[in-house]
PDB file of N, CA and C in Angstrom:
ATOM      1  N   UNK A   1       0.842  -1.181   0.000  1.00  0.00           N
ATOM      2  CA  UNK A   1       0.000   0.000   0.000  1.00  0.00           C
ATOM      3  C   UNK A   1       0.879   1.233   0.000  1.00  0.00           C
ATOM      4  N   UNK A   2       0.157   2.361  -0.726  1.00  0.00           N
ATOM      5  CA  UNK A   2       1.364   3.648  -0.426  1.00  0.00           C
ATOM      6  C   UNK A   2       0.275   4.816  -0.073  1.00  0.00           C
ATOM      7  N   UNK A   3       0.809   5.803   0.312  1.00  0.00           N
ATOM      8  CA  UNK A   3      -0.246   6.107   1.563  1.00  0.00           C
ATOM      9  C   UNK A   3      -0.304   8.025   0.149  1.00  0.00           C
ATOM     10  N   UNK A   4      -1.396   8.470  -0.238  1.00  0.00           N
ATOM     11  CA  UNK A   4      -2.313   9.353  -0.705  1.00  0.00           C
ATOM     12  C   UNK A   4      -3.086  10.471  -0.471  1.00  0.00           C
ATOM     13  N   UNK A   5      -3.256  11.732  -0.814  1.00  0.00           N
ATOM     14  CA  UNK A   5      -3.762  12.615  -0.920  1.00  0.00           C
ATOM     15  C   UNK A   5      -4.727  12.668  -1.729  1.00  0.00           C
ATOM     16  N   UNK A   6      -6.299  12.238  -1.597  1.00  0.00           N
ATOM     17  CA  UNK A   6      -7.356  12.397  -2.063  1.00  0.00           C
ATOM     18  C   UNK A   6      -7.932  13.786  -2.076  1.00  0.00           C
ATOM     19  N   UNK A   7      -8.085  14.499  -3.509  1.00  0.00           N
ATOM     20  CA  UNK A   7      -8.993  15.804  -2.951  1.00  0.00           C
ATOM     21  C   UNK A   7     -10.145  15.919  -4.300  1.00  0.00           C
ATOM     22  N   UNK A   8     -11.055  16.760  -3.649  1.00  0.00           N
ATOM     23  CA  UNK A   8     -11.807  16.878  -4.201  1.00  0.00           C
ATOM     24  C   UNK A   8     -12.539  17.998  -4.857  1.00  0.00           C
ATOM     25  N   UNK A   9     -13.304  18.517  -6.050  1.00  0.00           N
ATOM     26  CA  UNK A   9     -13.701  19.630  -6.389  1.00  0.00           C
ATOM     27  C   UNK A   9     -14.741  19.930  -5.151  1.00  0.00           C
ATOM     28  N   UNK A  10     -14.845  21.772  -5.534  1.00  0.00           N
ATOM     29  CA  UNK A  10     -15.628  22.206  -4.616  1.00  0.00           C
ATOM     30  C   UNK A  10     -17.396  21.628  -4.398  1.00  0.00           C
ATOM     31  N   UNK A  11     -17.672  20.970  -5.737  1.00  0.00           N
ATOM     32  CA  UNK A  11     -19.182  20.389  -6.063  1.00  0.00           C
ATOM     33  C   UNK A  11     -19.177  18.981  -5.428  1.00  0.00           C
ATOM     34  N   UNK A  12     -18.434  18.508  -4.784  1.00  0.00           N
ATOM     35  CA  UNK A  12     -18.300  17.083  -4.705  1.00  0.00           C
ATOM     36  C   UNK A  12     -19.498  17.401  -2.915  1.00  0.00           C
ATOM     37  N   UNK A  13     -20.054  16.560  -2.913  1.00  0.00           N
ATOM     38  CA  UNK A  13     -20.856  16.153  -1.593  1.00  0.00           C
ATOM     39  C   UNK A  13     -20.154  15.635  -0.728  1.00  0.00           C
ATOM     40  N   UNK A  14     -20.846  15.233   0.445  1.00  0.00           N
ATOM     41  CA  UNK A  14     -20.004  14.347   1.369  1.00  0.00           C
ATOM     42  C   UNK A  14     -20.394  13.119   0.991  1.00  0.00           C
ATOM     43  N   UNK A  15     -21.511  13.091   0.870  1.00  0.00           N
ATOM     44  CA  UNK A  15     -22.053  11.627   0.177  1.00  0.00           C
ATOM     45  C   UNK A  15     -20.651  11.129  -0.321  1.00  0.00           C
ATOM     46  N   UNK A  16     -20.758  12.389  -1.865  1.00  0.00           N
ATOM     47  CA  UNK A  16     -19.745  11.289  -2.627  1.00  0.00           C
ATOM     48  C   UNK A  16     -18.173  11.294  -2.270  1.00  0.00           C
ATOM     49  N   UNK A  17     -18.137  11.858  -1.213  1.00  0.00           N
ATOM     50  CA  UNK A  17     -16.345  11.896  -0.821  1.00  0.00           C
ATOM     51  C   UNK A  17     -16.731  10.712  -0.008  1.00  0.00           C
ATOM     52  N   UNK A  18     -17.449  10.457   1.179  1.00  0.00           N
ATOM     53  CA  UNK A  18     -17.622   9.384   1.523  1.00  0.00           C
ATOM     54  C   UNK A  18     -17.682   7.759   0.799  1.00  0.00           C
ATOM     55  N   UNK A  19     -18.267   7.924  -0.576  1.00  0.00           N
ATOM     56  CA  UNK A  19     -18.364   6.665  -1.076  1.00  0.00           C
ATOM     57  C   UNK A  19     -17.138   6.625  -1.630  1.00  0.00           C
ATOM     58  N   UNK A  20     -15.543   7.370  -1.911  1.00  0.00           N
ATOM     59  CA  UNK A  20     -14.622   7.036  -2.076  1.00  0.00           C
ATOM     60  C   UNK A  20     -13.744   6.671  -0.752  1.00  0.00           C
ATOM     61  N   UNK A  21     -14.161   7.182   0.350  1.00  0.00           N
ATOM     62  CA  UNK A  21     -13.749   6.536   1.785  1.00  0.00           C
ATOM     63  C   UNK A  21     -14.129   4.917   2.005  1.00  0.00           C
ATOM     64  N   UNK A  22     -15.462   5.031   1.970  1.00  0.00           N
ATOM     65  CA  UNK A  22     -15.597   3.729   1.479  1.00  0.00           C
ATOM     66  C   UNK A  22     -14.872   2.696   1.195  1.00  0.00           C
ATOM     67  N   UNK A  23     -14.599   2.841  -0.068  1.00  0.00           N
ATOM     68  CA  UNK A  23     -14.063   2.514  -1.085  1.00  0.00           C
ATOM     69  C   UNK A  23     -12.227   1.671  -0.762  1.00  0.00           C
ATOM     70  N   UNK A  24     -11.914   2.496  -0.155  1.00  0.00           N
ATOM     71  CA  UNK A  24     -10.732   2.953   0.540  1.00  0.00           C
ATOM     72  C   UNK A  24     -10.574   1.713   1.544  1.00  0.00           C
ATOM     73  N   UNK A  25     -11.703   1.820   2.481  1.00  0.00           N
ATOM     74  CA  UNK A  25     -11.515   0.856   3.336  1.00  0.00           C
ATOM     75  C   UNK A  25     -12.046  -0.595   3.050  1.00  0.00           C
ATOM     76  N   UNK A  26     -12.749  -0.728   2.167  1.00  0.00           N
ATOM     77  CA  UNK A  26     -13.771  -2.128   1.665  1.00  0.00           C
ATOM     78  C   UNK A  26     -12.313  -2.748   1.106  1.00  0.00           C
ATOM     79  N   UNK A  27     -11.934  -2.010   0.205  1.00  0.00           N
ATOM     80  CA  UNK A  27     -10.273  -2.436  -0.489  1.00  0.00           C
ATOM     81  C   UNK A  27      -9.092  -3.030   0.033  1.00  0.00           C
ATOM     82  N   UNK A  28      -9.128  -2.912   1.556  1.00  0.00           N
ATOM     83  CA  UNK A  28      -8.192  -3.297   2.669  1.00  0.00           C
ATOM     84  C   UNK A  28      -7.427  -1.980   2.445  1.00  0.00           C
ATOM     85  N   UNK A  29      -7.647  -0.666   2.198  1.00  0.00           N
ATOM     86  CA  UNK A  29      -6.623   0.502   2.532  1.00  0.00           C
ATOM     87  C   UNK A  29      -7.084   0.959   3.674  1.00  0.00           C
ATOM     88  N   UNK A  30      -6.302   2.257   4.732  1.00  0.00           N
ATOM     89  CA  UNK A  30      -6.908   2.794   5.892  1.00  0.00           C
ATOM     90  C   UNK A  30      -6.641   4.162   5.262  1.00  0.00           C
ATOM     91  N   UNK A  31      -7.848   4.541   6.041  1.00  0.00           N
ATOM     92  CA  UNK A  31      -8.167   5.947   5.789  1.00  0.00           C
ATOM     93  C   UNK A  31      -7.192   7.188   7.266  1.00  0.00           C
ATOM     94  N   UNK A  32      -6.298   7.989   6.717  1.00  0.00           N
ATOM     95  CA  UNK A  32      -6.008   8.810   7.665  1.00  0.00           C
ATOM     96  C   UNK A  32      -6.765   9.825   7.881  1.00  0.00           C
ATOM     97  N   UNK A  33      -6.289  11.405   7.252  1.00  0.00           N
ATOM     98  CA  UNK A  33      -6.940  12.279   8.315  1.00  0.00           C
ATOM     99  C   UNK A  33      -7.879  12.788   7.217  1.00  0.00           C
ATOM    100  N   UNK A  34      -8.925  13.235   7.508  1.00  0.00           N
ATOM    101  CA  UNK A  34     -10.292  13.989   6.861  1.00  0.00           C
ATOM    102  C   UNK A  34      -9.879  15.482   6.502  1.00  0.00           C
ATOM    103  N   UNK A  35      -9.670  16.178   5.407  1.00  0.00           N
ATOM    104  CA  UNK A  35     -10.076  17.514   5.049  1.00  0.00           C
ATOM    105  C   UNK A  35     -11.163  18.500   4.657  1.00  0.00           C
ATOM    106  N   UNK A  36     -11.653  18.977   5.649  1.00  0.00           N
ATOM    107  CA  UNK A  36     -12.745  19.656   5.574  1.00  0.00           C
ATOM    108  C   UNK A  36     -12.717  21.302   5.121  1.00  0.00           C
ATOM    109  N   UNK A  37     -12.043  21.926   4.957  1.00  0.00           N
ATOM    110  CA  UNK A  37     -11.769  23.269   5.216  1.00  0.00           C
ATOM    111  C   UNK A  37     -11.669  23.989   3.532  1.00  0.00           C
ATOM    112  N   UNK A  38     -10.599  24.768   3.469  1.00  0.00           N
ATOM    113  CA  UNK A  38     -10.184  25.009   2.702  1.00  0.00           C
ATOM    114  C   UNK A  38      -9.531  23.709   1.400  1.00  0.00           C
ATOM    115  N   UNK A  39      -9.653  22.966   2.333  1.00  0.00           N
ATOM    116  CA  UNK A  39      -9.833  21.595   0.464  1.00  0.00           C
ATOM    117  C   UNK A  39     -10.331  20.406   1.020  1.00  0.00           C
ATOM    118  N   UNK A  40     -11.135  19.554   0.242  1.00  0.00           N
ATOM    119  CA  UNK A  40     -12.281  18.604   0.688  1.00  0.00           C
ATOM    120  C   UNK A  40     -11.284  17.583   0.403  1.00  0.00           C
ATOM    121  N   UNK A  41     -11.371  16.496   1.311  1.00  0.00           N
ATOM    122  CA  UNK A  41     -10.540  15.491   0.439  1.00  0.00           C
ATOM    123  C   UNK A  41     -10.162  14.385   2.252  1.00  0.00           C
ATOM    124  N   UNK A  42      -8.979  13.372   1.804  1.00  0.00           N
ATOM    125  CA  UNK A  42      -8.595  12.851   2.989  1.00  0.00           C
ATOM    126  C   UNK A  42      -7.118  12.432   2.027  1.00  0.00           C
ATOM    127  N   UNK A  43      -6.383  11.636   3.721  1.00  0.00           N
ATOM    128  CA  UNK A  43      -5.561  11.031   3.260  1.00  0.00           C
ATOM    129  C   UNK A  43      -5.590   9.628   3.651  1.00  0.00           C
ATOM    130  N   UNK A  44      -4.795   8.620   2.920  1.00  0.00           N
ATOM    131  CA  UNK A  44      -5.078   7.497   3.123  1.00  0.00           C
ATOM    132  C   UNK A  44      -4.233   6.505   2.776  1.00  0.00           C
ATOM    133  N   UNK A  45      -3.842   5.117   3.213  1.00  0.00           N
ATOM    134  CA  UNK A  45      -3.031   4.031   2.636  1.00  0.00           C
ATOM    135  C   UNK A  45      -4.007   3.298   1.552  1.00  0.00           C
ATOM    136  N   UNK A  46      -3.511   3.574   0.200  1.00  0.00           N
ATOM    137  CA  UNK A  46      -4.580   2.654  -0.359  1.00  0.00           C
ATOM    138  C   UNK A  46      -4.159   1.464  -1.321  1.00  0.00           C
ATOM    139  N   UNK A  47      -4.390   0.785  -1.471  1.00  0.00           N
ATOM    140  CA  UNK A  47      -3.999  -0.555  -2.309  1.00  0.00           C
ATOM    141  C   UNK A  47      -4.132  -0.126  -3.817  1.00  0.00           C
ATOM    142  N   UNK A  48      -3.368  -0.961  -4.373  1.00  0.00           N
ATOM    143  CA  UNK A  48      -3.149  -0.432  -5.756  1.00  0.00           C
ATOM    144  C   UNK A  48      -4.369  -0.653  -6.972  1.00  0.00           C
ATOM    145  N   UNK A  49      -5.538  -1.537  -5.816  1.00  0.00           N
ATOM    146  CA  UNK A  49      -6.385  -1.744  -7.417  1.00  0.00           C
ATOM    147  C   UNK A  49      -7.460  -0.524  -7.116  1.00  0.00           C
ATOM    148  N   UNK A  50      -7.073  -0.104  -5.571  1.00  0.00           N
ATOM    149  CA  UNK A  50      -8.439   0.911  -5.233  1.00  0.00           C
ATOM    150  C   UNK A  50      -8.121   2.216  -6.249  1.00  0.00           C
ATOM    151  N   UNK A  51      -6.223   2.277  -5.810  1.00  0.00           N
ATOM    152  CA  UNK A  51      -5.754   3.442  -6.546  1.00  0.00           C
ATOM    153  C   UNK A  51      -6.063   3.639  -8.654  1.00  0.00           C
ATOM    154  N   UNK A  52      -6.212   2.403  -8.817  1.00  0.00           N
ATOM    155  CA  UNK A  52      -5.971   2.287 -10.301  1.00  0.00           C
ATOM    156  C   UNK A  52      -7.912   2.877 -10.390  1.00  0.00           C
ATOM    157  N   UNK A  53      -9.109   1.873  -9.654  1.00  0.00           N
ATOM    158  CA  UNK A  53     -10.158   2.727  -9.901  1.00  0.00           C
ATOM    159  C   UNK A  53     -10.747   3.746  -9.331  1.00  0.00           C
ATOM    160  N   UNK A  54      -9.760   4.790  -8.613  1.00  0.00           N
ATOM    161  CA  UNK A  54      -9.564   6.087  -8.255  1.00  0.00           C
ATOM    162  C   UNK A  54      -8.977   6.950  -9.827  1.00  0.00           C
ATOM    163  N   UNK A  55      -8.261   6.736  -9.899  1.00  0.00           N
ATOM    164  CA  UNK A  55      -7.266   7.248 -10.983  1.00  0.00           C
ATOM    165  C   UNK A  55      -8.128   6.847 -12.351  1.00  0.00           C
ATOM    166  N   UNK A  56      -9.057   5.885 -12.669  1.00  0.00           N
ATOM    167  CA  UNK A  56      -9.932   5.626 -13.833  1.00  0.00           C
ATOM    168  C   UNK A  56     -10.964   6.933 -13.731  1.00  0.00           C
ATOM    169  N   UNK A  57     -11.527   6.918 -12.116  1.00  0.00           N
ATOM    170  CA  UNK A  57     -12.724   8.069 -12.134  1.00  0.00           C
ATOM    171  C   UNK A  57     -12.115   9.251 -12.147  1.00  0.00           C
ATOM    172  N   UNK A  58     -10.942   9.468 -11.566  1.00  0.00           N
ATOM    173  CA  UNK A  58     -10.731  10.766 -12.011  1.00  0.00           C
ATOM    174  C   UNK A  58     -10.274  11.340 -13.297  1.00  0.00           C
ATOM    175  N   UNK A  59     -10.221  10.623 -14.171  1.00  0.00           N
ATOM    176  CA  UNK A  59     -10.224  10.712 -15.534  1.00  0.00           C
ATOM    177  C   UNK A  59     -11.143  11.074 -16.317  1.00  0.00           C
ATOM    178  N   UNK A  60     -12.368  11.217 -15.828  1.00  0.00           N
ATOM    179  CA  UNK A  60     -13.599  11.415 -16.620  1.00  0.00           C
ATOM    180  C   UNK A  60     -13.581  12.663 -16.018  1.00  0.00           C
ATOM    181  N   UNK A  61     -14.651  13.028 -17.135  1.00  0.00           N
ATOM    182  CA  UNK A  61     -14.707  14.917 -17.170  1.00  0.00           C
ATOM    183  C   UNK A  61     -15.422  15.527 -16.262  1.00  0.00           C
ATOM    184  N   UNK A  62     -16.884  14.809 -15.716  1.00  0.00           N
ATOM    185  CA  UNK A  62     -17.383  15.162 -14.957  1.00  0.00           C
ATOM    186  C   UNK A  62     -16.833  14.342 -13.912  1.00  0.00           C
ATOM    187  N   UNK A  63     -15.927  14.178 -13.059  1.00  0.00           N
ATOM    188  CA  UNK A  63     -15.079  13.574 -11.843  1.00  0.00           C
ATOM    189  C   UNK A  63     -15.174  14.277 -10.656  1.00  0.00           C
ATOM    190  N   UNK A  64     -15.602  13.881  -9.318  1.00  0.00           N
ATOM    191  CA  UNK A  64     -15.790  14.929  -8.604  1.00  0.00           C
ATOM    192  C   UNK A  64     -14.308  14.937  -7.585  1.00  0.00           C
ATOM    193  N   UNK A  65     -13.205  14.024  -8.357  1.00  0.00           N
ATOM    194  CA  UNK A  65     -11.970  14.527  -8.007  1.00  0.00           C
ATOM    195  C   UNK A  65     -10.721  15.076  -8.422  1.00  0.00           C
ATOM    196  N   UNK A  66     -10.449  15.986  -7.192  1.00  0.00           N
ATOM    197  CA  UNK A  66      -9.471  17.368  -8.077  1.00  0.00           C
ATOM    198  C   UNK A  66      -8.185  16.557  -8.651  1.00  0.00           C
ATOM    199  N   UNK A  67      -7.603  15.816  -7.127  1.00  0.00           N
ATOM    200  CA  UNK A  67      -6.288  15.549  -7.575  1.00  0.00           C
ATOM    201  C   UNK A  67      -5.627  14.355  -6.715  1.00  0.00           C
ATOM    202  N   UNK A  68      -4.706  13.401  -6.849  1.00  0.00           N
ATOM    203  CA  UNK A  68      -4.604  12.113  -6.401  1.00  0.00           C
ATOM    204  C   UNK A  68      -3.148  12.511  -6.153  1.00  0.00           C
ATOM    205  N   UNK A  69      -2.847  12.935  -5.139  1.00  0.00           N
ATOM    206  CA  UNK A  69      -1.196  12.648  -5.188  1.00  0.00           C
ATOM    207  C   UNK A  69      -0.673  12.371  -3.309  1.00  0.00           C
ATOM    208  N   UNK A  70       0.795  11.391  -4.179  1.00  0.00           N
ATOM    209  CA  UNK A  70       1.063  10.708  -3.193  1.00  0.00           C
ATOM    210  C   UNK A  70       2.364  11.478  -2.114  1.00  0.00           C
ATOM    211  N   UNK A  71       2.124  10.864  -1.287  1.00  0.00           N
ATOM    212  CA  UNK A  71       3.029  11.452  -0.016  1.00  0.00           C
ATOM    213  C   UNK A  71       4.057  10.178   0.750  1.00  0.00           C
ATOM    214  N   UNK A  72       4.989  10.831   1.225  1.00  0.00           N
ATOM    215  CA  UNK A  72       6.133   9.804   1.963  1.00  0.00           C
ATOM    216  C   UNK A  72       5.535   9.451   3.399  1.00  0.00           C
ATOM    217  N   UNK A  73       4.998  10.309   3.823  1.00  0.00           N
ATOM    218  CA  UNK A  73       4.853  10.120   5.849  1.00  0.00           C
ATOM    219  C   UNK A  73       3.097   9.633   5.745  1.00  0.00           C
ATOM    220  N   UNK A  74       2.642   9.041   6.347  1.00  0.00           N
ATOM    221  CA  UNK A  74       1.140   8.817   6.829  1.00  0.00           C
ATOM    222  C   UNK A  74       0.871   9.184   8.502  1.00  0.00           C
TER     223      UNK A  74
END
């Protein structure tokens, strides 16, 4: 697992930030800390097939995520 910066556009719900938390943990990844503020999003250890259909949805145009990038420390 390598541990991630999930964020999200300003239109994204909690709903749907949640169903990528989800996602996250159903996968065997753990979810770290929640961003609520000034950028929506979390961080997280995630496994590589969660990451590959993370990285598929954020590929599409209407995607309600900003940006996927990874970090050294969790």
């Amino acid at each position: 697992m390598s541990n991630f910066i999930i964020t999200f556009k300003d239109s994204a719900t909690k709903d749907e930030i949640q169903k990528f938390k989800d996602e996250v943990t159903s996968g065997g990844g753990e979810l770290g800390r929640t961003f609520d503020g000034l950028i929506n999003g979390f961080s997280a250890k995630i496994q590589p097939e969660t990451l590959q259909l993370f990285q598929q949805q954020a590929s599409i145009s209407d995607s309600v995520i900003e940006n996927i990038g990874s970090y050294l420390h969790f």
